[in-house]
N, C-alpha and C. Protein backbone atom coordinates (compact mmCIF):
# COMPACT_ATOMS: atom_id res chain seq x y z
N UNK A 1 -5.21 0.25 14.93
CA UNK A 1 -4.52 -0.65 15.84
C UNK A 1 -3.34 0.10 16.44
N UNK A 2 -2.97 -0.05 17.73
CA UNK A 2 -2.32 0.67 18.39
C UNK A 2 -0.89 0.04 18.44
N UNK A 3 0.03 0.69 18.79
CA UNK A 3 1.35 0.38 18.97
C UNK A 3 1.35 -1.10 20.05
N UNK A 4 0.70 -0.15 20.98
CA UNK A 4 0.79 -1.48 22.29
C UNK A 4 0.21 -2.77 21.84
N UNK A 5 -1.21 -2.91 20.98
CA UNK A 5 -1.40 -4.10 20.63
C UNK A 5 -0.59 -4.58 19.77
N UNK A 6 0.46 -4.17 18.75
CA UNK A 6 1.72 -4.63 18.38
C UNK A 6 2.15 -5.50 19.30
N UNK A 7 2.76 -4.56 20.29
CA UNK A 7 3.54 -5.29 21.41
C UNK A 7 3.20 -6.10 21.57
N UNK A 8 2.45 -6.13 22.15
CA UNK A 8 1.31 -7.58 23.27
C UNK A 8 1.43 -8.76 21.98
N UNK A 9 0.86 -8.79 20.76
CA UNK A 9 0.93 -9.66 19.96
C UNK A 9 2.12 -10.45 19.81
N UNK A 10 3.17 -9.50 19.52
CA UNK A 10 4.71 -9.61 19.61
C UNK A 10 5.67 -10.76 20.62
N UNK A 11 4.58 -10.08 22.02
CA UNK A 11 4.99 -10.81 22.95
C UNK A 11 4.69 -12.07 23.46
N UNK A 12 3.37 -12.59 23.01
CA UNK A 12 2.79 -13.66 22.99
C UNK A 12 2.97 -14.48 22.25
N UNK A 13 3.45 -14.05 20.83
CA UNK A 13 3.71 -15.38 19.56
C UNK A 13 5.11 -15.07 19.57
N UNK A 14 5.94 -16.15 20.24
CA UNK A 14 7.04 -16.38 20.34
C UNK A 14 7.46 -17.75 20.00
N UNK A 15 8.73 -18.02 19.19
CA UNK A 15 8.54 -19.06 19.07
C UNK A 15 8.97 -20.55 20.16
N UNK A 16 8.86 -21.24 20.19
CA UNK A 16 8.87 -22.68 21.03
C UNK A 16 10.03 -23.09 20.66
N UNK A 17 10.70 -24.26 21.85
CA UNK A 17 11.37 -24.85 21.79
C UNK A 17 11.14 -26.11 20.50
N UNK A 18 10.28 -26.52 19.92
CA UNK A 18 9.99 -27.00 18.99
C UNK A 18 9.76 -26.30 17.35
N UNK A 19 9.85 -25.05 18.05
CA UNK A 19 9.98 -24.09 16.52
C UNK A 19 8.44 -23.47 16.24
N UNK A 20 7.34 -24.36 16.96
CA UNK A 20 5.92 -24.14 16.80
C UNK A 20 5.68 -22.44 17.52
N UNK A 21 4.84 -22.03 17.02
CA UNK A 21 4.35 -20.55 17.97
C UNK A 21 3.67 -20.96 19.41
N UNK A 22 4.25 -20.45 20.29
CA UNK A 22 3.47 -20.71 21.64
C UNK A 22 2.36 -19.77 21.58
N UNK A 23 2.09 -18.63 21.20
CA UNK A 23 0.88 -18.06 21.47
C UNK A 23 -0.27 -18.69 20.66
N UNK A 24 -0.05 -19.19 19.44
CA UNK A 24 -1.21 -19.93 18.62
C UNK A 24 -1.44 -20.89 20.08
N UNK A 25 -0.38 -21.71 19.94
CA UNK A 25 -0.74 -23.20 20.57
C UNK A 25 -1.50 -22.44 22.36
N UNK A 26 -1.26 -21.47 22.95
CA UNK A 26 -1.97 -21.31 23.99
C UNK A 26 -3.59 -20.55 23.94
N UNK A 27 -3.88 -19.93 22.21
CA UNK A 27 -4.46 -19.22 22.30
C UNK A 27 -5.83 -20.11 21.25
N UNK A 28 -5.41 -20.91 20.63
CA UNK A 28 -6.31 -21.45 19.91
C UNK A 28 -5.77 -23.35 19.93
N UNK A 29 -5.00 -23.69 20.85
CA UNK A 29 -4.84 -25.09 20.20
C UNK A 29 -4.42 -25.50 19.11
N UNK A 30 -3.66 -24.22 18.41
CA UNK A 30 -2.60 -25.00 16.52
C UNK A 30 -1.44 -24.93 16.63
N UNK A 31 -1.05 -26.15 16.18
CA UNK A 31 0.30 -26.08 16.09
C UNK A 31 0.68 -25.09 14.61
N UNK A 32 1.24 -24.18 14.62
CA UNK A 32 1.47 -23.15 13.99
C UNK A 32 3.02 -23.37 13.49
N UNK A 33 3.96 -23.35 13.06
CA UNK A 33 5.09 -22.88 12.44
C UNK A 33 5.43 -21.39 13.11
N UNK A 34 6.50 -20.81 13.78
CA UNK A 34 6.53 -19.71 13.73
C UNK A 34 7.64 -19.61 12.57
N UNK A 35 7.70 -18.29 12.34
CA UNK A 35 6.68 -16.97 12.58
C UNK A 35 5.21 -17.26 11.66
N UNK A 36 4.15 -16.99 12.94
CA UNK A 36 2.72 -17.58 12.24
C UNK A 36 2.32 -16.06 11.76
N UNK A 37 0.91 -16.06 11.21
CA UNK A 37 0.75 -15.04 10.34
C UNK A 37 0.02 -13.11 11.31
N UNK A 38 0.53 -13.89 12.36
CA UNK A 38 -0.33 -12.91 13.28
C UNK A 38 1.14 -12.39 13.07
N UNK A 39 2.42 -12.59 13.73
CA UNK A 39 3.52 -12.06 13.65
C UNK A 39 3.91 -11.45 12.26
N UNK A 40 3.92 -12.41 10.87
CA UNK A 40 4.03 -11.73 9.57
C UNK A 40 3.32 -10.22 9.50
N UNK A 41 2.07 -10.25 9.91
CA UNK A 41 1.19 -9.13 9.58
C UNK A 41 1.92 -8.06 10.63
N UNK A 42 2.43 -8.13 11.96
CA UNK A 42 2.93 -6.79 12.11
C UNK A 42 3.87 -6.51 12.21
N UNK A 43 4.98 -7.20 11.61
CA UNK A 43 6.24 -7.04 11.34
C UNK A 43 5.93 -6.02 10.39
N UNK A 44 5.40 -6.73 9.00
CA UNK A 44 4.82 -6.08 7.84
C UNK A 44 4.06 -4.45 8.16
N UNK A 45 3.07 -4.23 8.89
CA UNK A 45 2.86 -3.20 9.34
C UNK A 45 3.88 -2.03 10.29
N UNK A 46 4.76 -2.79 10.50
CA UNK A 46 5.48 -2.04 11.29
C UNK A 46 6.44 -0.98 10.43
N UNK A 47 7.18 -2.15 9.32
CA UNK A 47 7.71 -2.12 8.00
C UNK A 47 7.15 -0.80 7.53
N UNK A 48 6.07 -0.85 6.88
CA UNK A 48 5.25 0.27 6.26
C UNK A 48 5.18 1.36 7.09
N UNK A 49 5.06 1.22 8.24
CA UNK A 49 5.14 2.44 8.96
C UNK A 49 6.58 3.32 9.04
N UNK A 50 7.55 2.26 9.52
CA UNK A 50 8.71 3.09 9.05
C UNK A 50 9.18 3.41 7.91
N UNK A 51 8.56 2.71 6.67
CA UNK A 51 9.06 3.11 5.58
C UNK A 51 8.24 4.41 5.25
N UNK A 52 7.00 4.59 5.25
CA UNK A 52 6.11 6.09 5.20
C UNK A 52 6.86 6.98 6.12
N UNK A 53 7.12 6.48 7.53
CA UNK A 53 8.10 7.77 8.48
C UNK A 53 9.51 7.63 7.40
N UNK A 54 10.24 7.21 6.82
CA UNK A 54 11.57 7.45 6.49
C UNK A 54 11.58 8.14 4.98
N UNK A 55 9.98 7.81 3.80
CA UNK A 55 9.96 8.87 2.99
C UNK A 55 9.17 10.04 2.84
N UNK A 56 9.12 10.18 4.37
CA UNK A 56 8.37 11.78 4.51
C UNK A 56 6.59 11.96 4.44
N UNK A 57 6.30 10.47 4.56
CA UNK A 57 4.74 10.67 3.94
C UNK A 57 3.87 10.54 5.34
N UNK A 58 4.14 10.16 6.22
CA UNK A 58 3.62 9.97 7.34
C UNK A 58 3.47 11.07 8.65
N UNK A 59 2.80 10.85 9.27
CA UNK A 59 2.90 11.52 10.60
C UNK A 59 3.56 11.35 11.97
């Protein structure tokens, strides 16, 4: 998975004036809670990536 599809994900599940995720609710019809789990997962990936770049294990 690429950086940019990070982004794009990033940029789409934002949260609502109601607190709900607008990209769930435009992309599947759920009312979601943000941060929904599409956002958890690449925060989390992002996480790991800088933590492998910051103890030397990565590329």
């Amino acid at each position: 998975m690429s950086s940019d599809h990070e982004q794009a994900i990033l940029a789409a599940h934002v949260p609502g004036l109601d607190g709900m995720c607008v990209g769930c609710r435009a992309s599947w019809s759920r009312l979601t809670p943000y941060p929904c789990w599409q956002v958890e997962w690449v925060t989390s990936r992002q996480a790991r990536a800088i933590t492998t770049r910051f103890l030397g294990g990565g590329a």
